[in-house]
Protein backbone atom coordinates (compact mmCIF):
# COMPACT_ATOMS: atom_id res chain seq x y z
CA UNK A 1 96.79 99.05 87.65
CA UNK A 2 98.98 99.20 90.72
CA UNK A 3 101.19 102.13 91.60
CA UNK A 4 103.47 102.07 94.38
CA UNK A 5 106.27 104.72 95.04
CA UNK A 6 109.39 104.87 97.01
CA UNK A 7 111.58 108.22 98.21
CA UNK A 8 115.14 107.36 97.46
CA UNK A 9 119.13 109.76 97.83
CA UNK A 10 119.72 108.54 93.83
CA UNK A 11 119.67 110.69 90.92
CA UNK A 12 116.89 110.09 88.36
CA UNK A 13 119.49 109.08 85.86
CA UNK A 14 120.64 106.09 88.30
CA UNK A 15 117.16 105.17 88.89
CA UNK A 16 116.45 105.00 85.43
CA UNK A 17 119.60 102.78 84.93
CA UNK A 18 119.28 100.49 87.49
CA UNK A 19 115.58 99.58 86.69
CA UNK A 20 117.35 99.25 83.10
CA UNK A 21 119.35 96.76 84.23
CA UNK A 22 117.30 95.14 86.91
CA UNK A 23 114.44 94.28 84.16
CA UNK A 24 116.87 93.06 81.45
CA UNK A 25 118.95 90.70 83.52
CA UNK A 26 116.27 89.08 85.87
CA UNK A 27 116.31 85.07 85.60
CA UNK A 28 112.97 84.48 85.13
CA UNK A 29 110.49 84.23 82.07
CA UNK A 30 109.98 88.11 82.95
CA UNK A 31 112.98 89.26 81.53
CA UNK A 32 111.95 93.15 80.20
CA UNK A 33 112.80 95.09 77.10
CA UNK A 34 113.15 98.65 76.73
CA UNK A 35 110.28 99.89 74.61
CA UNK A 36 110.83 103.68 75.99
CA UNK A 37 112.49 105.61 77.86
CA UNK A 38 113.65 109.35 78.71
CA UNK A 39 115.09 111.71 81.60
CA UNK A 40 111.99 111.08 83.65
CA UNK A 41 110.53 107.55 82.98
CA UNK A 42 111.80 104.40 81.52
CA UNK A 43 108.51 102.03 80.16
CA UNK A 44 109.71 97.73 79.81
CA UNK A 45 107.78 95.23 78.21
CA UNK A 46 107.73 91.78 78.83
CA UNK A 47 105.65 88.60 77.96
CA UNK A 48 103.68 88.95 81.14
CA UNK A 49 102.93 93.12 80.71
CA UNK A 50 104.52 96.37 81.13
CA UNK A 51 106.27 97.95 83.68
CA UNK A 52 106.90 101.96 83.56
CA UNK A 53 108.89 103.17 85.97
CA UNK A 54 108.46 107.52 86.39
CA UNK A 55 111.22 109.79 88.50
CA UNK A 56 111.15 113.22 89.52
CA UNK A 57 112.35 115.50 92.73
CA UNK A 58 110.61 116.51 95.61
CA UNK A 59 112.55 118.11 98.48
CA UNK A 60 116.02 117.57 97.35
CA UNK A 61 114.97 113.30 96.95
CA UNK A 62 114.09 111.83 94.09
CA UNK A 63 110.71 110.34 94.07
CA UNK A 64 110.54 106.76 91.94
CA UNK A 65 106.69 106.13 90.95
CA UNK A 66 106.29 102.73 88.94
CA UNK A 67 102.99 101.01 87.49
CA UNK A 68 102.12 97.71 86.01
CA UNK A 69 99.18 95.35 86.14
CA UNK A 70 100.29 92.18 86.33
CA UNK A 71 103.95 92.37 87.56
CA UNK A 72 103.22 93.48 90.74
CA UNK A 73 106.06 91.02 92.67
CA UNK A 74 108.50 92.46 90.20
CA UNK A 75 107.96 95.43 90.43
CA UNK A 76 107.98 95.55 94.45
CA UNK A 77 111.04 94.03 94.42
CA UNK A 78 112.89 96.66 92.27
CA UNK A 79 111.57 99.38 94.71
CA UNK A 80 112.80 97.90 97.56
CA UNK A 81 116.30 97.97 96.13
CA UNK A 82 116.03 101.76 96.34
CA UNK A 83 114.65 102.72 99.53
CA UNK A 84 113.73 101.66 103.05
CA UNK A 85 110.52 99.43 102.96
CA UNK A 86 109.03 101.93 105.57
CA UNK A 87 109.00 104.34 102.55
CA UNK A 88 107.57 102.26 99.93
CA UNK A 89 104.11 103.04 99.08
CA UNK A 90 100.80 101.07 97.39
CA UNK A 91 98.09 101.75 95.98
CA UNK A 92 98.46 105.20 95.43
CA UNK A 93 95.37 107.40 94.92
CA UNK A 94 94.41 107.54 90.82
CA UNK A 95 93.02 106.10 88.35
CA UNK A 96 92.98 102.59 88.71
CA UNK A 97 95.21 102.57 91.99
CA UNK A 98 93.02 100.09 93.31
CA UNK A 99 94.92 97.41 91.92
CA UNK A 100 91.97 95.55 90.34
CA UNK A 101 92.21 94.93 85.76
């Protein structure tokens, strides 16, 4: 399982809509469906595997955690559309940051 996290100035609620929208619309075979979601996280399946996507604040910021195993490109690229790259962050320490199953 990879987890990478990004700081970003939006609210939880627009994070959680924009990765709503960027899953749903992509043109690719990964297109994602909402199988959950709340105030704090927002969990997409598609035919490849699952991508949850967690918010919460630290410091005024909200901090944008999202794991998957397999959709790792994705993924990336839906951080990066809320942050500088210099504050994206892999492999975060946890259970099964390392990336590997």
């Amino acid at each position: 399982m990879l987890i990478q996290e990004v700081v970003t100035e939006l609210s939880p609620a627009a994070v959680i809509e924009q990765a709503r929208s960027f899953f749903s619309q992509q043109f690719s075979p990964y297109a994602a469906f909402e199988e959950d979601s709340g105030d704090s996280h927002i969990r997409l399946a598609t035919e490849a595997g699952d991508v949850t996507i967690g918010v919460g604040e630290r410091d005024g910021r909200t901090v944008v955690r999202g794991s998957t195993s397999r959709l790792h490109h994705e993924l990336s690229a839906f951080l990066t559309t809320l942050g500088p790259p210099e504050e994206v962050r892999q492999n975060l320490p946890g259970p099964g940051a390392s990336g590997a199953g």
